[in-house]
Protein backbone atom coordinates (compact mmCIF):
# COMPACT_ATOMS: atom_id res chain seq x y z
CA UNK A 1 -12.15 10.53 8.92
CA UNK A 2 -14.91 10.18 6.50
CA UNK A 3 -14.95 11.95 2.94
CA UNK A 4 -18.55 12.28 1.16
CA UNK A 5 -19.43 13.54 -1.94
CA UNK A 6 -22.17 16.31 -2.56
CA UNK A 7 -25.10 13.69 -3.53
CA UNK A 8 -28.37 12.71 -1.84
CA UNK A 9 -27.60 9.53 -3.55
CA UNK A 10 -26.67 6.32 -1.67
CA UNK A 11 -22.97 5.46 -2.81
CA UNK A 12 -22.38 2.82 -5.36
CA UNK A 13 -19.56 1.81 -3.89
CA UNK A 14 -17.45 2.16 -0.76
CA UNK A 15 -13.87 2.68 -0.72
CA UNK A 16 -11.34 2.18 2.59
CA UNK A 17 -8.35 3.61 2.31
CA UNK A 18 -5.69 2.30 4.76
CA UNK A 19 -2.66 4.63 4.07
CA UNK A 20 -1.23 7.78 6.72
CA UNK A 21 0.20 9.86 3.98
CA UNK A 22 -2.37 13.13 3.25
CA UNK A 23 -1.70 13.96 -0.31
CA UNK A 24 -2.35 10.44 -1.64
CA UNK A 25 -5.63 10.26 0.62
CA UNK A 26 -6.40 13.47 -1.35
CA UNK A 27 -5.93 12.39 -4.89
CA UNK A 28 -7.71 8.61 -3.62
CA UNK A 29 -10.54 11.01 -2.79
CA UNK A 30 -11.12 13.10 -5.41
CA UNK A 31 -11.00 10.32 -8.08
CA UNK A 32 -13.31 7.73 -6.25
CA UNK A 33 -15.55 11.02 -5.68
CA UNK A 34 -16.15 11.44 -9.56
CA UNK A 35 -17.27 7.75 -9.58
CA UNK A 36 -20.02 9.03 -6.72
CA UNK A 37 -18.10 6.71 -4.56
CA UNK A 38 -17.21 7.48 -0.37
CA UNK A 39 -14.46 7.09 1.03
CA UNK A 40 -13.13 6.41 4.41
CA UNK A 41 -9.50 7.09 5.13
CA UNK A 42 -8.74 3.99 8.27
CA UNK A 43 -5.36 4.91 10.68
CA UNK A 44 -5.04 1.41 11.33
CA UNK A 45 -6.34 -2.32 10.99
CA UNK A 46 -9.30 -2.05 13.59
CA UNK A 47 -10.76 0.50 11.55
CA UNK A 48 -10.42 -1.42 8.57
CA UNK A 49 -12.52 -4.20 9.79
CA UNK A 50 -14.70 -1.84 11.78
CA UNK A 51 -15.82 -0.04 8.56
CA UNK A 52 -15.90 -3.47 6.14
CA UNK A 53 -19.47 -3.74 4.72
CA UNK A 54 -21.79 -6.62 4.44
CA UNK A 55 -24.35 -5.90 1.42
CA UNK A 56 -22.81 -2.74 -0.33
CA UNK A 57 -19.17 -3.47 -3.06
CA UNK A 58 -16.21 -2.28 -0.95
CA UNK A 59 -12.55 -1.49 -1.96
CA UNK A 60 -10.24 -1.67 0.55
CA UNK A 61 -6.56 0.34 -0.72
CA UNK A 62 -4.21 -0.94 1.42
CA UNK A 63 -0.52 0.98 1.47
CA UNK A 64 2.24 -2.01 1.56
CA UNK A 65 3.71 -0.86 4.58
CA UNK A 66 0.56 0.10 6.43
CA UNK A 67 1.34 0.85 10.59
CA UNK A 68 4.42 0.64 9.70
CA UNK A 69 5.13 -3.06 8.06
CA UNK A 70 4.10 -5.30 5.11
CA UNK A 71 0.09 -5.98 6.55
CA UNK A 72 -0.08 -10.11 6.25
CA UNK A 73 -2.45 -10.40 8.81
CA UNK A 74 -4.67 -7.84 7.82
CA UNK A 75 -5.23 -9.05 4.06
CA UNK A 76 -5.86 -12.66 5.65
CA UNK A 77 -8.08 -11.40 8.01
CA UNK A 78 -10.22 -9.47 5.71
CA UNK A 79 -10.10 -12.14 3.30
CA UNK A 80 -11.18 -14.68 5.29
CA UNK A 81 -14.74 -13.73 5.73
CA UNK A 82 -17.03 -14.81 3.19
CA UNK A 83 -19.94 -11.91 3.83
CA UNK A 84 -17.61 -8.78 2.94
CA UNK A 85 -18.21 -7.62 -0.99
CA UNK A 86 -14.53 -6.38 -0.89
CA UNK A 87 -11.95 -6.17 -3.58
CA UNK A 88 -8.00 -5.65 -2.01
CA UNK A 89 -5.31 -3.09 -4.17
CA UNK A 90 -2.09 -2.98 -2.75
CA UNK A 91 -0.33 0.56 -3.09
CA UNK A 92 3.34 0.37 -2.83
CA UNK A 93 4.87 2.63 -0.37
CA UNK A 94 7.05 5.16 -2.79
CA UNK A 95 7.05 6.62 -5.85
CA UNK A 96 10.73 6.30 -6.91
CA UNK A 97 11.64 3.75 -9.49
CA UNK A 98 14.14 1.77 -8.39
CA UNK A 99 15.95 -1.31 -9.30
CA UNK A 100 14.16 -3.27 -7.13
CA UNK A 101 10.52 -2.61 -8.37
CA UNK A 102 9.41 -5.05 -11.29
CA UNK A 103 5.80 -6.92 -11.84
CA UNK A 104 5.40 -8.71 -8.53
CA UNK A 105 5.63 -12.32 -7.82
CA UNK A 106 2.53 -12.50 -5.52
CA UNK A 107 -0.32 -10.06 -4.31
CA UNK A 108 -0.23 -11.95 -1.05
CA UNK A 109 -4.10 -12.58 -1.58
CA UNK A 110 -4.80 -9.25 -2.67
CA UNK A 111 -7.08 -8.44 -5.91
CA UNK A 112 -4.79 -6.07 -7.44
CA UNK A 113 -1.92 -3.77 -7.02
CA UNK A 114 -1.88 0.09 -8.38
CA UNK A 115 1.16 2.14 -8.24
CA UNK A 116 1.11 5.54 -6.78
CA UNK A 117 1.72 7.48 -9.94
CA UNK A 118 -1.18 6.04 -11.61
CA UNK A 119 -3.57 6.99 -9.24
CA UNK A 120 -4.61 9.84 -11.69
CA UNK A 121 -5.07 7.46 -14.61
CA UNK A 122 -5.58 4.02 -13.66
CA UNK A 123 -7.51 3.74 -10.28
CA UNK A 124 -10.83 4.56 -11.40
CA UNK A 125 -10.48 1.84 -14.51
CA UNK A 126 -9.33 -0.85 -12.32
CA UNK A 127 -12.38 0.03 -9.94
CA UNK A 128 -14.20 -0.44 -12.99
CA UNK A 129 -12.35 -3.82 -13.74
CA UNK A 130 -13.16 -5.19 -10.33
CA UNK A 131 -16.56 -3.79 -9.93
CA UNK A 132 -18.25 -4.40 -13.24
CA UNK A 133 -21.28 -1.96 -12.32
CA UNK A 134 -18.90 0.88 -12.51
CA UNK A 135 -17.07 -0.04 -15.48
CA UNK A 136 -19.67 1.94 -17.84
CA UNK A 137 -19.00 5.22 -15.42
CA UNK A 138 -15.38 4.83 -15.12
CA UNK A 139 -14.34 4.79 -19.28
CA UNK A 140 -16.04 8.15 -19.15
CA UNK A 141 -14.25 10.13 -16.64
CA UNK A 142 -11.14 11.87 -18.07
CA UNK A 143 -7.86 10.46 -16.61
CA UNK A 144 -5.70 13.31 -15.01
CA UNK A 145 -1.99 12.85 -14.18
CA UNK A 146 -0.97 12.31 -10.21
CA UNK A 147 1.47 14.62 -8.90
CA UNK A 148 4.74 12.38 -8.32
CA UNK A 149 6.38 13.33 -5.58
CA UNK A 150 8.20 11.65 -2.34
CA UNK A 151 6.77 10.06 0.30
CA UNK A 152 6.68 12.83 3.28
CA UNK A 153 8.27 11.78 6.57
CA UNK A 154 6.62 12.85 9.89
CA UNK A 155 7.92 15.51 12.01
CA UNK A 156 9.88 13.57 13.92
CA UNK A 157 13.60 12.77 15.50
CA UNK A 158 16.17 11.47 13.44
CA UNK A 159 16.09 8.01 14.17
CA UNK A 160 12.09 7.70 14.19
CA UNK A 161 12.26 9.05 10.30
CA UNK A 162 15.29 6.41 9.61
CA UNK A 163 13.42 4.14 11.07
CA UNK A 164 10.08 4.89 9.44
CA UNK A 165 11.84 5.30 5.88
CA UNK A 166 13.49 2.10 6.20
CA UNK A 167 10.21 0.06 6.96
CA UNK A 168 8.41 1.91 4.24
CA UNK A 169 11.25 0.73 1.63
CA UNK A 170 11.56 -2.61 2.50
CA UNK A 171 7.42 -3.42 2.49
CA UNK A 172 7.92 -2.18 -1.12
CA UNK A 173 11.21 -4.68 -1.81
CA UNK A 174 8.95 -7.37 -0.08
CA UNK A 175 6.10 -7.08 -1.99
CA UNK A 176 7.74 -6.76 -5.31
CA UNK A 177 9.93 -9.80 -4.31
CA UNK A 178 7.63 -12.07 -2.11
CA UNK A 179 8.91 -15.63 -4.23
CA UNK A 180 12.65 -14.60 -2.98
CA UNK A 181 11.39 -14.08 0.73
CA UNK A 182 9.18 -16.87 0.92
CA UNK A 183 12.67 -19.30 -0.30
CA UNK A 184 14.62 -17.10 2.80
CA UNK A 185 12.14 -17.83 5.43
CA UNK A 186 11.44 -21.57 4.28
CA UNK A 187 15.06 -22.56 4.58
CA UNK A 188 16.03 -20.37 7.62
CA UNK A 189 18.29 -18.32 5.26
CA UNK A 190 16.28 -14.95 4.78
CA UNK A 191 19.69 -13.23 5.91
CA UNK A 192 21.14 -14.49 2.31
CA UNK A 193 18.36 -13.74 0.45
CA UNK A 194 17.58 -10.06 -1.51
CA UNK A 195 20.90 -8.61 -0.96
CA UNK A 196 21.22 -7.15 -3.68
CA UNK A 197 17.52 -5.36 -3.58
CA UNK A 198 18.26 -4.25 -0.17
CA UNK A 199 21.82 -2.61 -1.23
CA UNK A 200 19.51 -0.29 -3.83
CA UNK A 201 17.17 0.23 -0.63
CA UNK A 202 19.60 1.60 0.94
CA UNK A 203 20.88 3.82 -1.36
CA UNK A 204 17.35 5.09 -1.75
CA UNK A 205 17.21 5.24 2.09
CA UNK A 206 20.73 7.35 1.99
CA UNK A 207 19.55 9.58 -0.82
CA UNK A 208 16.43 10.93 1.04
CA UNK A 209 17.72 11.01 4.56
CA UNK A 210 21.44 11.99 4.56
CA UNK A 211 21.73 12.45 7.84
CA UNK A 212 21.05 8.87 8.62
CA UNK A 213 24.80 7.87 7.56
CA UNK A 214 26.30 8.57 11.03
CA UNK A 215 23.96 5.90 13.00
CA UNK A 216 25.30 3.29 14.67
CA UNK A 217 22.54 1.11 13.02
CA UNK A 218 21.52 -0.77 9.26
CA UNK A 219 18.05 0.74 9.68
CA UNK A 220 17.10 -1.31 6.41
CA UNK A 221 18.55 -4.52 7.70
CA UNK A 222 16.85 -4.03 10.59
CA UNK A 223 13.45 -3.75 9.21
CA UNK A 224 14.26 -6.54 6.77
CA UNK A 225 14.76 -8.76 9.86
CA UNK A 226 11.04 -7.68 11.22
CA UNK A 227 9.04 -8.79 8.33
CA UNK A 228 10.68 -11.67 8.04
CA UNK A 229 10.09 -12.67 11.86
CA UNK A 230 6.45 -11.78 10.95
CA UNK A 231 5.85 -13.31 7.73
CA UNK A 232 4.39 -16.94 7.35
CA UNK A 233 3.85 -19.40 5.06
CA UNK A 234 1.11 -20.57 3.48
């Protein structure tokens, strides 16, 4: 799914937005479109690389729990190539503040990271920060405030959203906590490690999806458990 803006001109820069939720797309879109920019919204890593460009800047905005988990193997993989002109942000996945958020240990070889409520006001300058030929364009658009709302779950059953919710809350604890996990996985002992971020998790996970409480299951633990089976080392 492609969005263009209305100029015969080529586009200065090229943006690929890896995230599935429709109202942040919008607001991605209609920022990067002031800056004469196009963007292409990706539903999952193939299209990422599929769309990565070889003599034009590219952006890639990458939501923390993209398909569904923290994306290692993507960043390396786009990294990794020396002929891409691409700058990484990391979004994290909600828009609460919670105990758990604070200024991130690592960006897991990202460029930057940008918040979802400052999409309004800080995207296009940190654009402009990574790209210096759009810094002069970016001071003089107006910022606007983004429209802070929760992350919308799909229309789905009951345990698919718990599910979904829980993964989406722990890439955020995981990315604003990566020195913590890295210690867990090194020494076997990620089961003893975050506790405490993943007890305000779940009261986060509780608080939007009451209905979860009956389960049989620690959705939150559970998805904990995953990244940590998938994360590695460098």
């Amino acid at each position: 799914m492609k969005f263009k803006v209305r100029s015969k001109a080529a586009p200065i820069l090229k943006v690929l937005l890896a995230h599935q939720d429709a109202d942040i797309c919008r607001q991605v879109v209609e920022r990067v479109e002031r800056l004469k920019g196009v963007v292409t919204v990706c539903a999952d890593a193939t299209q990422v690389t599929e769309n990565l460009t070889v003599n034009q800047p590219c952006a890639l905005l990458l939501d923390v729990a993209f398909q569904g988990t923290f994306p290692f193997q993507l960043i390396e993989q786009v990294k990794t190539s020396p002929l891409w002109q691409l700058k990484i942000i990391l979004l994290p996945s909600v828009y609460n503040k919670t105990a758990y958020k604070r200024r991130p240990d690592s960006l897991y070889g990202a460029d930057a990271y940008l918040e979802l409520h400052h999409i309004g006001d800080r995207l296009l300058p940190l654009l402009g920060e990574l790209f210096p030929v759009l810094s002069e364009r970016a001071t003089v658009i107006t910022a606007v405030e983004t429209a802070g709302g929760e992350r919308r779950l799909g229309q789905q059953s009951l345990l698919e959203k718990a599910a979904e919710l829980a993964r989406v809350l722990v890439a955020d604890i995981v990315f604003y906590h990566q020195e913590q996990l890295e210690q867990g996985v090194l020494t076997g002992q990620w089961q003893n490690v975050l506790t405490d971020k993943l007890v305000e998790g779940r009261k986060v996970f509780y608080s939007r999806l009451p209905a979860a409480a009956g389960l049989p299951v620690d959705f939150v633990q559970q998805a904990f458990a995953e990244v940590c089976r998938t994360y590695s080392v460098s």
